[in-house]
Protein backbone atom coordinates (compact mmCIF):
# COMPACT_ATOMS: atom_id res chain seq x y z
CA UNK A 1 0.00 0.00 0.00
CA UNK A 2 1.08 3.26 -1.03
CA UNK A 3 1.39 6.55 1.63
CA UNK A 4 -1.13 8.13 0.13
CA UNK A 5 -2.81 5.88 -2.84
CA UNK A 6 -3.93 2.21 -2.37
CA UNK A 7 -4.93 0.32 -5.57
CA UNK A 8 -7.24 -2.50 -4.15
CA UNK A 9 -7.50 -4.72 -7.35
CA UNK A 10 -10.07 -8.08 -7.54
CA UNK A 11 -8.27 -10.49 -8.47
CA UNK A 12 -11.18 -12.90 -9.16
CA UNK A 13 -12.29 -10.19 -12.10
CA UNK A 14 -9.44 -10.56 -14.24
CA UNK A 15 -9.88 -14.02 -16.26
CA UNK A 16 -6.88 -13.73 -18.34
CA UNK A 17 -2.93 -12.58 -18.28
CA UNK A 18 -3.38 -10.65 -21.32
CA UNK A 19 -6.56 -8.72 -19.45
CA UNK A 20 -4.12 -7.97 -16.67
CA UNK A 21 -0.94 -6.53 -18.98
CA UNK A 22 -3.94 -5.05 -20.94
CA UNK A 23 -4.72 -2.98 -17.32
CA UNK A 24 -1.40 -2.32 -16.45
CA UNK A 25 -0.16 -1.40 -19.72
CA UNK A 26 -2.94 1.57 -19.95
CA UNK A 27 -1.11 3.28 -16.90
CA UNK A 28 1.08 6.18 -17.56
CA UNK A 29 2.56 5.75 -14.52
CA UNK A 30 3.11 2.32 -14.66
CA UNK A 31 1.49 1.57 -11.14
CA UNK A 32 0.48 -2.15 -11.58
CA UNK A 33 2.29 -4.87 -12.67
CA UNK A 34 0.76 -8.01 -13.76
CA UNK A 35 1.99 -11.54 -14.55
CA UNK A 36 0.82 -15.22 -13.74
CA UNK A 37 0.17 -14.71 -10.42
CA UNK A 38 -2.04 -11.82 -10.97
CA UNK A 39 -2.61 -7.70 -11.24
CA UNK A 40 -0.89 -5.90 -8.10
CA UNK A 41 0.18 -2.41 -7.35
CA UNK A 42 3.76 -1.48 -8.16
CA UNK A 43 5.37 -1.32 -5.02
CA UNK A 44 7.38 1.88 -5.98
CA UNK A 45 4.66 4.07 -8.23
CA UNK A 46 1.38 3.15 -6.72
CA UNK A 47 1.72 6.50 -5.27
CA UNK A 48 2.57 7.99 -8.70
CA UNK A 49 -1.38 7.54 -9.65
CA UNK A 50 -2.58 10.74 -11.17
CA UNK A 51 -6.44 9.53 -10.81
CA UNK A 52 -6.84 9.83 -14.95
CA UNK A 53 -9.43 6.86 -14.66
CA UNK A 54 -8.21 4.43 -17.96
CA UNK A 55 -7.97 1.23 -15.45
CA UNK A 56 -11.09 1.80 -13.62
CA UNK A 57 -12.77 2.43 -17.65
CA UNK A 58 -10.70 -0.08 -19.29
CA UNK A 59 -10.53 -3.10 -16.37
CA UNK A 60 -13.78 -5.80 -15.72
CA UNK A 61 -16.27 -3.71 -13.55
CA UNK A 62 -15.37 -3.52 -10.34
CA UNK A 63 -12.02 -5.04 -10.66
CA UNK A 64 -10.47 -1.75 -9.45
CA UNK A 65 -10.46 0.28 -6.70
CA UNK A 66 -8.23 3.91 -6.00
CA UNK A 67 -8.51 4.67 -2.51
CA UNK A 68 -6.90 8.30 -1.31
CA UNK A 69 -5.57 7.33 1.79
CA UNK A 70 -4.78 11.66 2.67
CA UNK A 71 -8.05 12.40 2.93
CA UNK A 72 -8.89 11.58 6.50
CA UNK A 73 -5.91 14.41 6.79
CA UNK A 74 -7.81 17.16 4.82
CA UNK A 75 -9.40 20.03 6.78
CA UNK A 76 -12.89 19.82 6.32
CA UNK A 77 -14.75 22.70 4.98
């Protein structure tokens, strides 16, 4: 998990290792990586995400989840 990002991925949505590179290849920050065991955050650039949406519009339905982890740091308005 990232200090400020956490990519919670389903693994059980992903059918395929070419639907998995397909999601991580889409990232222009390359925050995933994916192979036979499965999609994952990069350990190093999940933090890196820039929130442009292609692997929640791109990846199974639900298979994807970006959780800000700052916000609970925010002042409220």
């Amino acid at each position: 998990m990232g200090l400020f990002i956490e990519l919670k991925i389903d693994q059980s949505k992903f059918a395929t290792l070419a639907e998995r590179q397909k999601t991580a290849g889409l990232c222009p920050v390359d925050a995933f990586v994916a192979d036979e065991a499965g999609l994952r955050p990069h350990p190093e650039n999940e933090d890196e995400c820039t929130f442009c949406n292609l692997c929640l519009q791109q990846s199974p339905a639900g298979s994807i989840e970006v959780v800000k982890s700052y916000q609970d740091f925010l002042p409220k308005r």
